[in-house]
PDB file of N, CA and C in Angstrom:
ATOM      1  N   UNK A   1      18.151  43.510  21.652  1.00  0.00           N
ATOM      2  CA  UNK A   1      19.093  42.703  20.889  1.00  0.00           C
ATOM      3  C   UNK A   1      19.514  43.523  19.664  1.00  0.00           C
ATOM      4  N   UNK A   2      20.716  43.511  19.464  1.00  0.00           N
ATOM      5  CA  UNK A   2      21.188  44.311  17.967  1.00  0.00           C
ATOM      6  C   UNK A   2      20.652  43.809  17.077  1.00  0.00           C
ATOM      7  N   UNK A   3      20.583  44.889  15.739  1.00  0.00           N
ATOM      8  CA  UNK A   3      19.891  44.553  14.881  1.00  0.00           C
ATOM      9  C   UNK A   3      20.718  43.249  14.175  1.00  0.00           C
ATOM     10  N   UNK A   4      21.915  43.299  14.332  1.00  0.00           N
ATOM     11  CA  UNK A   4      23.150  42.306  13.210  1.00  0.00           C
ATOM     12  C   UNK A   4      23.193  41.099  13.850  1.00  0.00           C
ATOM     13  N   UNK A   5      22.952  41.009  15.049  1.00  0.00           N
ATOM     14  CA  UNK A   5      22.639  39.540  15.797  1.00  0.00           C
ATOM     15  C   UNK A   5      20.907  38.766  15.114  1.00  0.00           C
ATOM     16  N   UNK A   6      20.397  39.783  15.020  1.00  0.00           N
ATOM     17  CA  UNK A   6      18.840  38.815  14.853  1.00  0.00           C
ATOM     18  C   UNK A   6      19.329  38.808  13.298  1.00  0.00           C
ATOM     19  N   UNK A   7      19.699  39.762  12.701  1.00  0.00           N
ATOM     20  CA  UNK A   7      20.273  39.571  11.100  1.00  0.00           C
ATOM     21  C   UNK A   7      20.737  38.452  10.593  1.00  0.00           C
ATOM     22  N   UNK A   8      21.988  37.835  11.697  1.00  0.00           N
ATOM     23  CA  UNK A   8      22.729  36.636  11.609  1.00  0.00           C
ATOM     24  C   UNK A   8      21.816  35.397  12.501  1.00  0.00           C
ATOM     25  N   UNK A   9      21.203  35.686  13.094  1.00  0.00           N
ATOM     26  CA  UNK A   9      20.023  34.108  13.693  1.00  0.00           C
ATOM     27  C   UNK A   9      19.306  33.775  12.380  1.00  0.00           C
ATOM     28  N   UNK A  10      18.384  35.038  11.914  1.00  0.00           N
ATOM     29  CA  UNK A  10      17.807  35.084  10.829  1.00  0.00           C
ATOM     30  C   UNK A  10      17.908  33.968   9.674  1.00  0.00           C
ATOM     31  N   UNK A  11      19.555  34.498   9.001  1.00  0.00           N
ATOM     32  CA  UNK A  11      20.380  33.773   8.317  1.00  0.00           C
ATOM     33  C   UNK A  11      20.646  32.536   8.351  1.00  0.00           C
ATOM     34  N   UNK A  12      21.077  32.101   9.767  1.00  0.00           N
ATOM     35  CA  UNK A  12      20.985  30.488  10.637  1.00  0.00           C
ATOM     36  C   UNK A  12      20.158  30.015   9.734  1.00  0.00           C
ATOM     37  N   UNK A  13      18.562  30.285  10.412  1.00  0.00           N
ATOM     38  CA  UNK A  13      17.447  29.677  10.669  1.00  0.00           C
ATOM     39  C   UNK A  13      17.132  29.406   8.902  1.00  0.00           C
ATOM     40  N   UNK A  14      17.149  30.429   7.765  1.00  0.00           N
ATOM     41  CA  UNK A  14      16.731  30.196   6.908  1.00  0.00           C
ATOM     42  C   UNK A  14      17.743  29.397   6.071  1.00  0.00           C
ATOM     43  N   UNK A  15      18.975  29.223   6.760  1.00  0.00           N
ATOM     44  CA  UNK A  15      20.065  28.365   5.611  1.00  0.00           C
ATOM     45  C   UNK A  15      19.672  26.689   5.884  1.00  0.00           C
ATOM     46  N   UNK A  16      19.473  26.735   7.501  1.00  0.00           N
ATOM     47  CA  UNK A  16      18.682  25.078   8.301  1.00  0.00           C
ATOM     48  C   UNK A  16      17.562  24.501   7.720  1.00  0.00           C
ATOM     49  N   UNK A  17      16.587  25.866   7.175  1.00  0.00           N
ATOM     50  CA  UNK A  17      15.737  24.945   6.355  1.00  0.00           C
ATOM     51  C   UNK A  17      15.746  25.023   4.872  1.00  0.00           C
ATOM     52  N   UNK A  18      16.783  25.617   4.641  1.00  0.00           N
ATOM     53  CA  UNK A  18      17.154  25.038   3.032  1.00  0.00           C
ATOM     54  C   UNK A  18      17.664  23.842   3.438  1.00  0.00           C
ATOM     55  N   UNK A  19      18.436  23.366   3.853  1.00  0.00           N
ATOM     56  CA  UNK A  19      19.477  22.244   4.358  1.00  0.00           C
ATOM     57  C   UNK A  19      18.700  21.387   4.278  1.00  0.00           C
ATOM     58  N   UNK A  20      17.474  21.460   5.189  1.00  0.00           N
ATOM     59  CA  UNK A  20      16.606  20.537   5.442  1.00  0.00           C
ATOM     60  C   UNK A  20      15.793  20.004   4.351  1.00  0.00           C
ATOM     61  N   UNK A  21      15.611  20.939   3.794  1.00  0.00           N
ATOM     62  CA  UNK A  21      14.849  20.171   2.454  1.00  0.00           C
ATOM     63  C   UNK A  21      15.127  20.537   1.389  1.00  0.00           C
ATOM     64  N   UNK A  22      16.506  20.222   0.776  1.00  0.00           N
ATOM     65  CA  UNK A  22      17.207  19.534  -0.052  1.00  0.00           C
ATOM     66  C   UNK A  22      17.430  18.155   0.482  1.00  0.00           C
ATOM     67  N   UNK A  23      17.939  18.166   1.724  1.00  0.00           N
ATOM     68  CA  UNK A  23      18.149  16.540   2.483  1.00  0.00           C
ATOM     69  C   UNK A  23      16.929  15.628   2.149  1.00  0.00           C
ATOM     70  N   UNK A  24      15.310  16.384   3.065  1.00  0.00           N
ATOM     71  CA  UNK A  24      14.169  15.578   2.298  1.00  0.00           C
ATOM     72  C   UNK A  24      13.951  15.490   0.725  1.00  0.00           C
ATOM     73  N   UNK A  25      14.226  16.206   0.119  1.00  0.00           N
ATOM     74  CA  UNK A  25      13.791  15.976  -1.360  1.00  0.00           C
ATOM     75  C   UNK A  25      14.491  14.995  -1.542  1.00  0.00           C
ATOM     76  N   UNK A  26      15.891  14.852  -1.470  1.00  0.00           N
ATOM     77  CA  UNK A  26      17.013  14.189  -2.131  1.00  0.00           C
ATOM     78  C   UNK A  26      16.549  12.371  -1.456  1.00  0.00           C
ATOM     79  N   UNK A  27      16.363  12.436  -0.078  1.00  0.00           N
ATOM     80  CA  UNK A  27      15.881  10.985   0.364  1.00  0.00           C
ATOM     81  C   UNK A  27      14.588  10.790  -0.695  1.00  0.00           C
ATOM     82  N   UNK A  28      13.862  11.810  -0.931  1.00  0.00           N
ATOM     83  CA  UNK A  28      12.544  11.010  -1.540  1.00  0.00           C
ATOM     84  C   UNK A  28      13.331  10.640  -3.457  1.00  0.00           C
ATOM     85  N   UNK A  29      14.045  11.379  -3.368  1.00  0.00           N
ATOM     86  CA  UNK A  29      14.493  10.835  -4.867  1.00  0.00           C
ATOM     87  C   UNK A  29      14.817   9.953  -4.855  1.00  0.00           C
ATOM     88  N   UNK A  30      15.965   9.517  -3.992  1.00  0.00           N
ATOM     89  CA  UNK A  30      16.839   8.099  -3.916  1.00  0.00           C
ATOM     90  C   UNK A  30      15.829   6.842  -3.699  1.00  0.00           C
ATOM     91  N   UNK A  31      14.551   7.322  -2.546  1.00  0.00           N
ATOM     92  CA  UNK A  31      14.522   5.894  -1.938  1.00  0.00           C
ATOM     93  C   UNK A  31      13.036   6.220  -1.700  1.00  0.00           C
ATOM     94  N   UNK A  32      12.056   7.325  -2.716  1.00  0.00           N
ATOM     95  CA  UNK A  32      10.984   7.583  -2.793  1.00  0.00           C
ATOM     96  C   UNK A  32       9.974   6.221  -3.705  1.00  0.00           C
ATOM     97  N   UNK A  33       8.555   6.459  -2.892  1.00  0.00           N
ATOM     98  CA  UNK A  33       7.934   5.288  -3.880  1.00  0.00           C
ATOM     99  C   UNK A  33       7.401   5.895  -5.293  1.00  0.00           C
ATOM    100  N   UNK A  34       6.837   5.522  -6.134  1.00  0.00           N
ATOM    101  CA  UNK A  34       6.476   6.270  -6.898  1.00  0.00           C
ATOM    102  C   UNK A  34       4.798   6.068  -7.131  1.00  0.00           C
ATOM    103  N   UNK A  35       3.655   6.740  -6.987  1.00  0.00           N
ATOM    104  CA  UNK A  35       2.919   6.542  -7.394  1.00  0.00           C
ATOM    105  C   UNK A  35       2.244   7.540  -8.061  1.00  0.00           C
ATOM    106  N   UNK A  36       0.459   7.319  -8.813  1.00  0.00           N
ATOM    107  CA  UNK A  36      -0.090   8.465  -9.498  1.00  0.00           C
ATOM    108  C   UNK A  36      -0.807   9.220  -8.554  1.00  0.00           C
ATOM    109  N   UNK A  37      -0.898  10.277  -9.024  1.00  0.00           N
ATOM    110  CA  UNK A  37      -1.573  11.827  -7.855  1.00  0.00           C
ATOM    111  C   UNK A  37      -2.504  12.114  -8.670  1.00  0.00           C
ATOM    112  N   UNK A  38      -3.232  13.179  -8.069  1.00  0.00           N
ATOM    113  CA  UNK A  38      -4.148  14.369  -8.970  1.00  0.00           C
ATOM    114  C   UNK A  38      -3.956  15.772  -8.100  1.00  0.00           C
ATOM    115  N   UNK A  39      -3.848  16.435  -8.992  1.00  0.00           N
ATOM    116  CA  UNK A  39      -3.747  17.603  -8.224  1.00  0.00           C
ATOM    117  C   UNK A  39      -5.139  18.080  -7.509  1.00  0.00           C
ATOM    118  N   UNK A  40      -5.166  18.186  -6.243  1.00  0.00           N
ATOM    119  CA  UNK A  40      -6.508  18.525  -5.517  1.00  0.00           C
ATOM    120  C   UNK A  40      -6.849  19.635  -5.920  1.00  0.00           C
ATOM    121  N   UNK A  41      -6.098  20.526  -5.185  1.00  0.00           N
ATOM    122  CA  UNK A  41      -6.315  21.973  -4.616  1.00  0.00           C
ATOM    123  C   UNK A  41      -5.128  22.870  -5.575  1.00  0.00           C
ATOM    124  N   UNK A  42      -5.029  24.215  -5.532  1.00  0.00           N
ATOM    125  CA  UNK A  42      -4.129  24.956  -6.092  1.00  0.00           C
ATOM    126  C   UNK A  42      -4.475  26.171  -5.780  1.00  0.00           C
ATOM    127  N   UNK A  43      -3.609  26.465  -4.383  1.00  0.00           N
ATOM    128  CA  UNK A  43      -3.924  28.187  -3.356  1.00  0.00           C
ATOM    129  C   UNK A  43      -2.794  29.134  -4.005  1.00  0.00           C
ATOM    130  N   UNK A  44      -3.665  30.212  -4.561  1.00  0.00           N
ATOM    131  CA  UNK A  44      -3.128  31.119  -4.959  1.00  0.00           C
ATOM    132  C   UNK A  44      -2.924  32.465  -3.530  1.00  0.00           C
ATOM    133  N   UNK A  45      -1.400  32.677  -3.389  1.00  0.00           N
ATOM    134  CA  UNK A  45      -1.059  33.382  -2.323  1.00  0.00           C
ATOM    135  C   UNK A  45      -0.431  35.079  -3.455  1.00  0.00           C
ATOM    136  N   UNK A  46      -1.372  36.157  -3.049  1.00  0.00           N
ATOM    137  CA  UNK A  46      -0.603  37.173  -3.566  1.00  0.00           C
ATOM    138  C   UNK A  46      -0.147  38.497  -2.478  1.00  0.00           C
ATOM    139  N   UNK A  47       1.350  38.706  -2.700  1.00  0.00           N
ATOM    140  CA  UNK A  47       1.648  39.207  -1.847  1.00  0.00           C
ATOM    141  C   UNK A  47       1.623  40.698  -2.408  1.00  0.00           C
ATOM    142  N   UNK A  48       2.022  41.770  -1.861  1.00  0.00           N
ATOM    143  CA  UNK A  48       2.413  43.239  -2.179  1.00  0.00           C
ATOM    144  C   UNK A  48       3.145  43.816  -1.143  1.00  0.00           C
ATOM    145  N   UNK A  49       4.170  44.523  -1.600  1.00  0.00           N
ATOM    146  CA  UNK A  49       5.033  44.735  -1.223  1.00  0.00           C
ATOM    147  C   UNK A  49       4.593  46.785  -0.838  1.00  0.00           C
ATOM    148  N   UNK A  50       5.171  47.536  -0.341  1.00  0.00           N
ATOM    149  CA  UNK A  50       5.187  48.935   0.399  1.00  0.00           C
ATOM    150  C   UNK A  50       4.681  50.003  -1.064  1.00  0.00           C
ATOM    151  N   UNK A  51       5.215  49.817  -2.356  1.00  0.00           N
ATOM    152  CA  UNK A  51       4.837  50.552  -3.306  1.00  0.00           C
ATOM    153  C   UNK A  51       3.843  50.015  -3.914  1.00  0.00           C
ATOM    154  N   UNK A  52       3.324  48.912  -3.832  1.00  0.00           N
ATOM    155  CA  UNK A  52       2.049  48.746  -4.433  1.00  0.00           C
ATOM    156  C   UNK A  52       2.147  47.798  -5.137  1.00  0.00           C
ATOM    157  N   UNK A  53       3.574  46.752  -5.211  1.00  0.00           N
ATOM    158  CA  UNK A  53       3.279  46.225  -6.677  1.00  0.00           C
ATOM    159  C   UNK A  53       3.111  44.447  -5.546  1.00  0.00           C
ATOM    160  N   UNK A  54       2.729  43.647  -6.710  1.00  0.00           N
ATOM    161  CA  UNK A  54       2.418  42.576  -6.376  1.00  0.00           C
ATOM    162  C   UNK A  54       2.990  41.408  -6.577  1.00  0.00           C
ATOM    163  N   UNK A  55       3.024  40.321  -6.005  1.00  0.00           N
ATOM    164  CA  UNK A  55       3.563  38.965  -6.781  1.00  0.00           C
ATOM    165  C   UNK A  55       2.586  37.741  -5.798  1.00  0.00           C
ATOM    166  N   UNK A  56       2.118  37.126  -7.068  1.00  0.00           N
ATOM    167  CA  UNK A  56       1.614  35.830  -6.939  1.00  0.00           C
ATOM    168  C   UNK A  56       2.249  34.422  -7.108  1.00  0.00           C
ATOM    169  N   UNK A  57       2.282  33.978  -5.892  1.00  0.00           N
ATOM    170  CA  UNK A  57       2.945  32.335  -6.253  1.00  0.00           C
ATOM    171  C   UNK A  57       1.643  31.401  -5.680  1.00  0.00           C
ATOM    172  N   UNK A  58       1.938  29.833  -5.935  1.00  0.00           N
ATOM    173  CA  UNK A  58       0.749  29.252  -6.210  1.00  0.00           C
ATOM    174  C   UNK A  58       1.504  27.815  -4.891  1.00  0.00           C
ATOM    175  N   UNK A  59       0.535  27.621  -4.079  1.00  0.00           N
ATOM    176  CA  UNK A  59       1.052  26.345  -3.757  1.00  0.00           C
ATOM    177  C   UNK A  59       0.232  25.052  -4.173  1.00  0.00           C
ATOM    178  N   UNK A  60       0.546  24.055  -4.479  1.00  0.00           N
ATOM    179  CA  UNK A  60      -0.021  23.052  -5.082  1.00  0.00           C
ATOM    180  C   UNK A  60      -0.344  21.824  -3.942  1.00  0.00           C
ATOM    181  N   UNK A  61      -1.431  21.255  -4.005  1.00  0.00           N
ATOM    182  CA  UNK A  61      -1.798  20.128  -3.291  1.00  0.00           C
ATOM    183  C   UNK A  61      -1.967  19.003  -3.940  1.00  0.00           C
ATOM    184  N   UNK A  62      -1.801  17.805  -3.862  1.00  0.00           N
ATOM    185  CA  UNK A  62      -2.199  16.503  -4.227  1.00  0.00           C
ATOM    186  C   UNK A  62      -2.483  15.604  -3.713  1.00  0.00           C
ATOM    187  N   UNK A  63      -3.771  14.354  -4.450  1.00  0.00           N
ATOM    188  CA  UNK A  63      -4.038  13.535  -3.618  1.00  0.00           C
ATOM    189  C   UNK A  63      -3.615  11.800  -4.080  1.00  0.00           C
ATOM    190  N   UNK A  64      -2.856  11.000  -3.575  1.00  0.00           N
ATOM    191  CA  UNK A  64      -2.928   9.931  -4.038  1.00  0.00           C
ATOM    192  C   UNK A  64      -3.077   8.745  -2.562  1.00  0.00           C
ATOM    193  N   UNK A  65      -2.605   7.693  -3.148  1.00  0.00           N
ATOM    194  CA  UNK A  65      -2.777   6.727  -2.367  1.00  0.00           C
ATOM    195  C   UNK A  65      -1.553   5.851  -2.327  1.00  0.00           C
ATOM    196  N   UNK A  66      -1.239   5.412  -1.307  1.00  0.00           N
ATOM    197  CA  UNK A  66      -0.099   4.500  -0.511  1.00  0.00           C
ATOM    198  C   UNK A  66      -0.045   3.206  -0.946  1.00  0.00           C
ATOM    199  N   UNK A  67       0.930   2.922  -1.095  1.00  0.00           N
ATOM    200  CA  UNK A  67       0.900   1.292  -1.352  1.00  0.00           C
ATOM    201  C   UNK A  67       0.315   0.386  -0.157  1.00  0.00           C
ATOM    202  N   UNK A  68      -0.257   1.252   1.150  1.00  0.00           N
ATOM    203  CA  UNK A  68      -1.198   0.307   1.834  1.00  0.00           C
ATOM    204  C   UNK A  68      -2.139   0.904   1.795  1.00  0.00           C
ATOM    205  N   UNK A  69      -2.417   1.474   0.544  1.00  0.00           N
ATOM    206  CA  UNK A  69      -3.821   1.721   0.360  1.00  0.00           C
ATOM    207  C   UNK A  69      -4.847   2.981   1.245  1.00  0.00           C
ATOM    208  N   UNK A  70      -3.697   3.758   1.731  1.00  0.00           N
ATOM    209  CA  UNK A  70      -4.319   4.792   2.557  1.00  0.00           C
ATOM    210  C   UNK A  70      -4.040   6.213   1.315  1.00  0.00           C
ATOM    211  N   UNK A  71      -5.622   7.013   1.695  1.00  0.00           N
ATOM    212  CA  UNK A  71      -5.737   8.222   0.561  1.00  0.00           C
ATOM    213  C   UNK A  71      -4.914   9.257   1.366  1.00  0.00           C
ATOM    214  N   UNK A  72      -3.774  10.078   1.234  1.00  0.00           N
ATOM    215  CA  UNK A  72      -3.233  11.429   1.375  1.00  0.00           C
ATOM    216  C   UNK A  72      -3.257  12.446   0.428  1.00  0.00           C
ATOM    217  N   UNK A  73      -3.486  13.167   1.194  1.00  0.00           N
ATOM    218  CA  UNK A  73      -3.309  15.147   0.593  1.00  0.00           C
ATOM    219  C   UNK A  73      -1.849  15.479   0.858  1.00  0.00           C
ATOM    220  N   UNK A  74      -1.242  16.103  -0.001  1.00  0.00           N
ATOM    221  CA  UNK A  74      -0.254  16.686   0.124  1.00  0.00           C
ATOM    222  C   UNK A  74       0.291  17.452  -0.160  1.00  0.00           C
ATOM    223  N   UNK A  75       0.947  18.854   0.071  1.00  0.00           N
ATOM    224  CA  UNK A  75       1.186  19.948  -0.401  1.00  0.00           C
ATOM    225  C   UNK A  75       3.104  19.102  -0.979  1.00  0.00           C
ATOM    226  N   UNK A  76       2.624  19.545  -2.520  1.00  0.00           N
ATOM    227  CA  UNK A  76       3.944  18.969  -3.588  1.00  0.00           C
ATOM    228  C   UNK A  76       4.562  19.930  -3.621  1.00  0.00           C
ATOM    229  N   UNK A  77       6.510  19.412  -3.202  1.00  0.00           N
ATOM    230  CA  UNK A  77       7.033  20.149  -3.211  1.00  0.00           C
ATOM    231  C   UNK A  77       7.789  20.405  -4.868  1.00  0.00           C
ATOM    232  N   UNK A  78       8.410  21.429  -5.070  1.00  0.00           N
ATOM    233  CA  UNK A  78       9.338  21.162  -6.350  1.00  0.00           C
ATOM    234  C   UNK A  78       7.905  21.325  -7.453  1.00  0.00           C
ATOM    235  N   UNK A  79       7.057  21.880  -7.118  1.00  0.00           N
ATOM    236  CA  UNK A  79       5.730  21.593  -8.191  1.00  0.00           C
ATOM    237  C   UNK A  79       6.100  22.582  -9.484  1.00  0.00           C
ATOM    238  N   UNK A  80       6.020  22.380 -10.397  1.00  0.00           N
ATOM    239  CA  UNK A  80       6.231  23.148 -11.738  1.00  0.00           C
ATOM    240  C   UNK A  80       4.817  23.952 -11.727  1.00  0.00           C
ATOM    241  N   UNK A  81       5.130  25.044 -12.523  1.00  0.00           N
ATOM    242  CA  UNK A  81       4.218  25.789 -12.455  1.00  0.00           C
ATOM    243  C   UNK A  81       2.773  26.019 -13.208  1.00  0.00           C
ATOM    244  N   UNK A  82       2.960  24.552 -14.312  1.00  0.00           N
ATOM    245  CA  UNK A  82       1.532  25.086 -15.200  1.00  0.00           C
ATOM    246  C   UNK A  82       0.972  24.327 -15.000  1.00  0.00           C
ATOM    247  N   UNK A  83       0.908  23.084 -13.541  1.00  0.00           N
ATOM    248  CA  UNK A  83      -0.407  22.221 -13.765  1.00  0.00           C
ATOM    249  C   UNK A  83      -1.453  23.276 -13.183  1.00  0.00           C
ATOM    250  N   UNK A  84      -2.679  22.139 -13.501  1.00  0.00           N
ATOM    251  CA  UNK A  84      -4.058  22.918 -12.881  1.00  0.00           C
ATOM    252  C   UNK A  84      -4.859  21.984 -11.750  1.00  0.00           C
ATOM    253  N   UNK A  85      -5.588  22.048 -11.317  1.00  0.00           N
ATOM    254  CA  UNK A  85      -6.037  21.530 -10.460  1.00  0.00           C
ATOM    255  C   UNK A  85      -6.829  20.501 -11.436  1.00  0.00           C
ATOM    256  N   UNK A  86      -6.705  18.995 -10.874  1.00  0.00           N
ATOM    257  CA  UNK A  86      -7.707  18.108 -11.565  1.00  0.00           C
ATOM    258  C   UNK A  86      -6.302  17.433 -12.559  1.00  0.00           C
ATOM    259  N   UNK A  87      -5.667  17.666 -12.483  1.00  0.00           N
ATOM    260  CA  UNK A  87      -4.186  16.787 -13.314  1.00  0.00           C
ATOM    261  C   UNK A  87      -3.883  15.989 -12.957  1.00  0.00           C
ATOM    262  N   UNK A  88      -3.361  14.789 -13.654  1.00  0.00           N
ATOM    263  CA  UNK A  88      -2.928  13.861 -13.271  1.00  0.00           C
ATOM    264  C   UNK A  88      -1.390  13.972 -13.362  1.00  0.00           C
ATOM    265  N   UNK A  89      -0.595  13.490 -12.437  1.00  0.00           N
ATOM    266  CA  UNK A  89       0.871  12.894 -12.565  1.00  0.00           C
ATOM    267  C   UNK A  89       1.420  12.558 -11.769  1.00  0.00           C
ATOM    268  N   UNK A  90       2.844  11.976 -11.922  1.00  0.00           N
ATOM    269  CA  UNK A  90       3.467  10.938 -11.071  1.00  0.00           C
ATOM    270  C   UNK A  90       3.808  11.684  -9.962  1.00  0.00           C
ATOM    271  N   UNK A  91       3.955  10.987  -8.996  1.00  0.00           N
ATOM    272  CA  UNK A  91       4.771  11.634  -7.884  1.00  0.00           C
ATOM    273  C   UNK A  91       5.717  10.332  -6.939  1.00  0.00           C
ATOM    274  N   UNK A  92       6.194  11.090  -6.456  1.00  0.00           N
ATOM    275  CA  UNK A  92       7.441  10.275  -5.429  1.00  0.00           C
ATOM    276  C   UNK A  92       7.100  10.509  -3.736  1.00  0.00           C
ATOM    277  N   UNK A  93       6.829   9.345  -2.821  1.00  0.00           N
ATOM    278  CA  UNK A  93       6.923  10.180  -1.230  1.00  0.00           C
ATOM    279  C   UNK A  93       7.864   8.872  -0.585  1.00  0.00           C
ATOM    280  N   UNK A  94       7.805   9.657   0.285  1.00  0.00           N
ATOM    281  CA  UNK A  94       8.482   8.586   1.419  1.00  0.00           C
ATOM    282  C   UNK A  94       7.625   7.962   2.311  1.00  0.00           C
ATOM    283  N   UNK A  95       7.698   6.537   2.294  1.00  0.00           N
ATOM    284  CA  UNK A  95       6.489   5.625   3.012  1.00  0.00           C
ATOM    285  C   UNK A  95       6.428   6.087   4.575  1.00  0.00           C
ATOM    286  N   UNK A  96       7.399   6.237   4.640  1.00  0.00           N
ATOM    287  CA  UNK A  96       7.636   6.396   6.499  1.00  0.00           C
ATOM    288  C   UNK A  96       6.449   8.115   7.021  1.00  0.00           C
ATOM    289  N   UNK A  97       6.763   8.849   5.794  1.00  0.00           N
ATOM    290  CA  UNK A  97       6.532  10.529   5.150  1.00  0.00           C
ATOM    291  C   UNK A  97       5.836  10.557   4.416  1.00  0.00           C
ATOM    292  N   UNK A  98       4.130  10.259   4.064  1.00  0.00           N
ATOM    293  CA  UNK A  98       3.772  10.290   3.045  1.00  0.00           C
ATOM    294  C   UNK A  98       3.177  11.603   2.655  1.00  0.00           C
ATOM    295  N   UNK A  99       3.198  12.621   3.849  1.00  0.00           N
ATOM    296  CA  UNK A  99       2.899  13.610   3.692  1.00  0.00           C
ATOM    297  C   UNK A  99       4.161  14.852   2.527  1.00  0.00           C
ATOM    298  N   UNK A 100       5.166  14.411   2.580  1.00  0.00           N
ATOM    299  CA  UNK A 100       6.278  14.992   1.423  1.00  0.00           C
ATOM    300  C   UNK A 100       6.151  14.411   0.332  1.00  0.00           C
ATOM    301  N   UNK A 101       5.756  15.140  -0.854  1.00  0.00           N
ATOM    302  CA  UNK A 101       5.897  14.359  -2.163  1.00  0.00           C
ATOM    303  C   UNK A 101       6.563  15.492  -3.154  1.00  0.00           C
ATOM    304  N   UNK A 102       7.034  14.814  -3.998  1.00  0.00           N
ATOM    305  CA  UNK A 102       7.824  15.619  -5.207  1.00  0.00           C
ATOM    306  C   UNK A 102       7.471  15.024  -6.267  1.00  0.00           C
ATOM    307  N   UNK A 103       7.176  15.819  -7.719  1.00  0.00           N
ATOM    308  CA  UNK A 103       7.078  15.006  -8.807  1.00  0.00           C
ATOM    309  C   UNK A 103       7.944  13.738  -9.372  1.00  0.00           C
ATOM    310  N   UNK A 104       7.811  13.043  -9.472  1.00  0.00           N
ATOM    311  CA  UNK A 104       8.457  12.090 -10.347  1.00  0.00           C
ATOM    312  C   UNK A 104       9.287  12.409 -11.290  1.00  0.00           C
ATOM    313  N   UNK A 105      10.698  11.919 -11.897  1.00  0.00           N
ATOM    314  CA  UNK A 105      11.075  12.186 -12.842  1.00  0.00           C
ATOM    315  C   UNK A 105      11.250  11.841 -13.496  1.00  0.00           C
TER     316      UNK A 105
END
C-alpha cells in the first residue's frame, strides 16, 4: 500500500476520534449528572522520542458514585493538570455512560 494512502486513512481515523469525543464531552456537558469524585489513581506515562529527550503526560482516574448508588472508576477526561491523587472534585458523566466523566464546571 503507498505510503500517502495509509498517510490519508491515518488522518481519517484520527480526525473520527477527535469528532467523537468532542460529541461525548459536549453530551456530558449538556445533559451530564453532576456528582463528587476523588481522584483514585494518577499513571504517569513517559515517552522518548529517537534523540533521547522525553515527555511525560499523566492520565487521571476517578472514583465516585451514581445516583443509583453504584461505585465507578473512571479515567477523567479534560483532567487539568495539578490535581493529585486523593482530591476531591466535581465531576459530570452520563447515566447511560458512567464510565466517561469530565470535570464539572
Amino acid at each position: 500500500m503507498p505510503t500517502f494512502v495509509i498517510f490519508v486513512i491515518g488522518v481519517i481515523v484520527l480526525f473520527a476520534v477527535i469528532f467523537f469525543k468532542l460529541k461525548r464531552n459536549k453530551a456530558i456537558q449538556e445533559n451530564g449528572i453532576e456528582a463528587d469524585a476523588v481522584v483514585s489513581r494518577v499513571v504517569e506515562h513517559e515517552d522518548r522520542d529517537d534523540d533521547g529527550h522525553s515527555e511525560v503526560t499523566y492520565t487521571y482516574y476517578v472514583r465516585y458514585q451514581t445516583q443509583d448508588r453504584k461505585t465507578v472508576e473512571a479515567k477523567l477526561g479534560n483532567a487539568p493538570a495539578y490535581i493529585r491523587e486523593g482530591a476531591a472534585l466535581r465531576i459530570k458523566y452520563l447515566p447511560d455512560k458512567p464510565k466517561y466523566v469530565i470535570p464539572a464546571k
